[in-house]
N, C-alpha and C. Protein backbone atom coordinates (compact mmCIF):
# COMPACT_ATOMS: atom_id res chain seq x y z
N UNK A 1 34.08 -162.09 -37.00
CA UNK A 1 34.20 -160.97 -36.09
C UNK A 1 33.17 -159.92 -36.45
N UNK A 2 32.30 -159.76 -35.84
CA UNK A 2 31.61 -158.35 -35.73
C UNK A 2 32.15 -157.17 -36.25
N UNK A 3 31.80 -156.61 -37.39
CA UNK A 3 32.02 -154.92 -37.89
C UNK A 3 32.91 -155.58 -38.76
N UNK A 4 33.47 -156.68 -39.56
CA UNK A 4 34.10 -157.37 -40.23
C UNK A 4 33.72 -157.22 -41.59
N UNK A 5 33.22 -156.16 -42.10
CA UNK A 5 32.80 -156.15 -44.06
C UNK A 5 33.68 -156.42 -44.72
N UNK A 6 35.05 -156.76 -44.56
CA UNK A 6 36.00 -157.27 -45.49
C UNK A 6 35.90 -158.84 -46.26
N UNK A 7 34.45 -159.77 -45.59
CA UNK A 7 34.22 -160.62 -46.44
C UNK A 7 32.82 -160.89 -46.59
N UNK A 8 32.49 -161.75 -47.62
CA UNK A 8 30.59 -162.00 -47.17
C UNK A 8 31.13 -163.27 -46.91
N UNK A 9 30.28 -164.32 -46.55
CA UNK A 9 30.03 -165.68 -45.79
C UNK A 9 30.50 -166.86 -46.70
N UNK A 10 30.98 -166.20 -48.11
CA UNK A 10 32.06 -167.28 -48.74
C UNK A 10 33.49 -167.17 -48.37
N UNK A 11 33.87 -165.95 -47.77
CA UNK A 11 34.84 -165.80 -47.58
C UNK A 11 35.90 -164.99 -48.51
N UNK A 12 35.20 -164.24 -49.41
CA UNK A 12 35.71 -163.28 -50.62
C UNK A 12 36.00 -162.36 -50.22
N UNK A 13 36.95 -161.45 -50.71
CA UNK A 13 37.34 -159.90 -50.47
C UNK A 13 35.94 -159.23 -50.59
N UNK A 14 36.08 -157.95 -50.14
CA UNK A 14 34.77 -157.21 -50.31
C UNK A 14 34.38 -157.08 -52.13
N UNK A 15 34.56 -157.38 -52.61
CA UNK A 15 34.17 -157.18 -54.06
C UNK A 15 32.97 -157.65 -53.86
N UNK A 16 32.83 -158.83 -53.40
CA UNK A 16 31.53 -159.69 -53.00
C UNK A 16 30.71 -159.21 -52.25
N UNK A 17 30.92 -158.38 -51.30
CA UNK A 17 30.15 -157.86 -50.18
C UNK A 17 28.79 -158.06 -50.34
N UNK A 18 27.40 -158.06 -49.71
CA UNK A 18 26.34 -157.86 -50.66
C UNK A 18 26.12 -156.16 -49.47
N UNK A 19 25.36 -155.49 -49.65
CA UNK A 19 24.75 -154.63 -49.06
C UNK A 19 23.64 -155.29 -47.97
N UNK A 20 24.09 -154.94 -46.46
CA UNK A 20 22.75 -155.31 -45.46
C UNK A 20 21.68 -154.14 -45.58
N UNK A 21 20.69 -154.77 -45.26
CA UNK A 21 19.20 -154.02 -45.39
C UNK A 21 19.52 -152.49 -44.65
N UNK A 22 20.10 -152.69 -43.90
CA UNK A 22 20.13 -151.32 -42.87
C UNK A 22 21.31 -149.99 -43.35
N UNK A 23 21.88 -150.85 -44.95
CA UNK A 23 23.22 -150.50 -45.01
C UNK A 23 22.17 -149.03 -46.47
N UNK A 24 22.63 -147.64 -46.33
CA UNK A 24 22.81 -146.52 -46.85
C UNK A 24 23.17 -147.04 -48.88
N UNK A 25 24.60 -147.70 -48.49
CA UNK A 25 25.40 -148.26 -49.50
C UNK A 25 25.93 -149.86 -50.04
N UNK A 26 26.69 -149.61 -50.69
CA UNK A 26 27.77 -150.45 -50.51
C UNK A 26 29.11 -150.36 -49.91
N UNK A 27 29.37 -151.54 -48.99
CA UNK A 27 30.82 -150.91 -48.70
C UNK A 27 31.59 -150.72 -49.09
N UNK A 28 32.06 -149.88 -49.12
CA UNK A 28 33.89 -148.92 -49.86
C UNK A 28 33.06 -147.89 -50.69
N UNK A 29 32.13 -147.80 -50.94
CA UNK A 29 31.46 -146.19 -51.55
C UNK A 29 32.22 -145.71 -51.00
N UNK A 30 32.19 -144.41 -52.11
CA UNK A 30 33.20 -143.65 -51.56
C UNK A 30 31.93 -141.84 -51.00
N UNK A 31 32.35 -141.73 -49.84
CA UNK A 31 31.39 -140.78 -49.22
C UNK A 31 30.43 -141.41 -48.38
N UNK A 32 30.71 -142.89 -48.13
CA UNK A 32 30.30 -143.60 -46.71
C UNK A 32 31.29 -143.72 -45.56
N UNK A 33 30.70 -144.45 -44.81
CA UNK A 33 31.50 -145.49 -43.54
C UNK A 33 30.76 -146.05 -42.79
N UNK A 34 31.33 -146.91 -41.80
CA UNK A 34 30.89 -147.42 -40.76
C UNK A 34 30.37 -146.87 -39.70
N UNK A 35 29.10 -147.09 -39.49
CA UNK A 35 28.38 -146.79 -38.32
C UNK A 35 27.93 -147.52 -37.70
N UNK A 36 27.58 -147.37 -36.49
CA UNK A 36 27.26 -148.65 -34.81
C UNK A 36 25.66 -148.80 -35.24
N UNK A 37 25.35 -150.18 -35.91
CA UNK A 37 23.98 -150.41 -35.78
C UNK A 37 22.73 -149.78 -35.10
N UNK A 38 22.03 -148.96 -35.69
CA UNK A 38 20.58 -148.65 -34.95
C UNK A 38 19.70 -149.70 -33.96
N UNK A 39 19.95 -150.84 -34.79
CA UNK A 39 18.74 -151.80 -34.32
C UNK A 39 19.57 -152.68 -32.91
N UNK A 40 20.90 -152.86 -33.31
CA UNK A 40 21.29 -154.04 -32.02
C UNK A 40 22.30 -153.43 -31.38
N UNK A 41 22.45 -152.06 -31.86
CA UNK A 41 23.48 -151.23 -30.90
C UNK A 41 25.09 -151.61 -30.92
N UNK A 42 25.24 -152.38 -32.52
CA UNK A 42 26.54 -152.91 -32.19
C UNK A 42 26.71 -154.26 -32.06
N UNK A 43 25.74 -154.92 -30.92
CA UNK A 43 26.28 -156.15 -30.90
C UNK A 43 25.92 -157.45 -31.71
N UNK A 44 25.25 -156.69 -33.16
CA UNK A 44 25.21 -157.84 -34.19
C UNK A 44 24.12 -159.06 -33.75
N UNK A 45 23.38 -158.85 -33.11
CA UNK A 45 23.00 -159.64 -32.34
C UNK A 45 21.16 -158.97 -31.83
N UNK A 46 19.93 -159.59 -32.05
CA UNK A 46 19.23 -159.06 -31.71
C UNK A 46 18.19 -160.50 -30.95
N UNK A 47 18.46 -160.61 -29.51
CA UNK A 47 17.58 -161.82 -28.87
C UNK A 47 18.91 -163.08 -28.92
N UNK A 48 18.58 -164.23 -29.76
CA UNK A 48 19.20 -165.04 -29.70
C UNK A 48 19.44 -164.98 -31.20
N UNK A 49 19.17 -164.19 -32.16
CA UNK A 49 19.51 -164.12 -33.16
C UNK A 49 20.41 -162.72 -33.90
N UNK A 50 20.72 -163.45 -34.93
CA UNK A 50 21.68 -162.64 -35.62
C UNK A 50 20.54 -161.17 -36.33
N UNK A 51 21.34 -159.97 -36.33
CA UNK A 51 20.22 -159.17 -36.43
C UNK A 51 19.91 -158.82 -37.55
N UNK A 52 18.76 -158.73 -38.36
CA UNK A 52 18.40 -158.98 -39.59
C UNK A 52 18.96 -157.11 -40.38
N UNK A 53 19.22 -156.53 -39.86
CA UNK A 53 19.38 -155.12 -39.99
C UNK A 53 20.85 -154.81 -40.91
N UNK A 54 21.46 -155.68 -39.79
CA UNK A 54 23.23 -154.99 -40.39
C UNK A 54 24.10 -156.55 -40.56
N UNK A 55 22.99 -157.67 -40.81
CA UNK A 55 23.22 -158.94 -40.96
C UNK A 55 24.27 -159.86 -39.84
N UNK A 56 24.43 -159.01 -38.94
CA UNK A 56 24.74 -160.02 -37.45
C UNK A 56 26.45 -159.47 -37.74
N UNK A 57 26.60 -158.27 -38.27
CA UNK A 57 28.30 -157.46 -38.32
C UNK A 57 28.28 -156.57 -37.45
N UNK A 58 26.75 -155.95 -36.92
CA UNK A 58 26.64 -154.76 -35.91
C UNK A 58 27.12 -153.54 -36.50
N UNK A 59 27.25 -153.45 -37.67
CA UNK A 59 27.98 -152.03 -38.52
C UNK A 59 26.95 -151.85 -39.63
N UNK A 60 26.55 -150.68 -39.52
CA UNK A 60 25.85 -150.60 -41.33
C UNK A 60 26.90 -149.28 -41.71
N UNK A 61 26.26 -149.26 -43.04
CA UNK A 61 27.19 -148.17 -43.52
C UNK A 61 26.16 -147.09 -44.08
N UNK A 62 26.89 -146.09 -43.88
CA UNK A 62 25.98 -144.88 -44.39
C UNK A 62 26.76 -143.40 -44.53
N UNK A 63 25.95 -142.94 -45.33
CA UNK A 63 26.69 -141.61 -45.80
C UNK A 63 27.86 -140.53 -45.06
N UNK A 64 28.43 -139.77 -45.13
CA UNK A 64 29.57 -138.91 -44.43
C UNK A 64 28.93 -137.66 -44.88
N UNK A 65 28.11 -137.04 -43.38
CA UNK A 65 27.54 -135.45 -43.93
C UNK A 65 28.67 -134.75 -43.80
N UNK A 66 28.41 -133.73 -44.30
CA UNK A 66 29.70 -132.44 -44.52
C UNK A 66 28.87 -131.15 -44.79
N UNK A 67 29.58 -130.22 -44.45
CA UNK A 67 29.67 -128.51 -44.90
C UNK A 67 27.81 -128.42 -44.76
């Protein structure tokens, strides 16, 4: 499922996660979250391929501005 960081492609809890290229962090930092892909707008997906950005999840993660 798309926006799905709760596993990488073995199928592990996020402990495993790796960080996508487009990604700020790692996921579950704390002082990130989920944000709607720059490059495929979300749909994980760029042409007929998976999008090299946010690794075909359509979510990268990145910082939480404040104050």
């Amino acid at each position: 499922m798309a926006g799905d960081r709760s596993r990488d492609d073995t199928g592990s809890n996020r402990g495993g996660v790796k960080p996508s290229p487009g990604d700020d962090a790692a996921p579950g930092t704390p002082g990130t979250g989920e944000n709607v892909c720059p490059a495929c707008k979300g749909s994980g997906r760029l042409g007929n391929d998976p999008c090299a950005n946010c690794s075909g999840t359509g979510v990268v993660i990145e910082g939480v501005g404040g104050g």
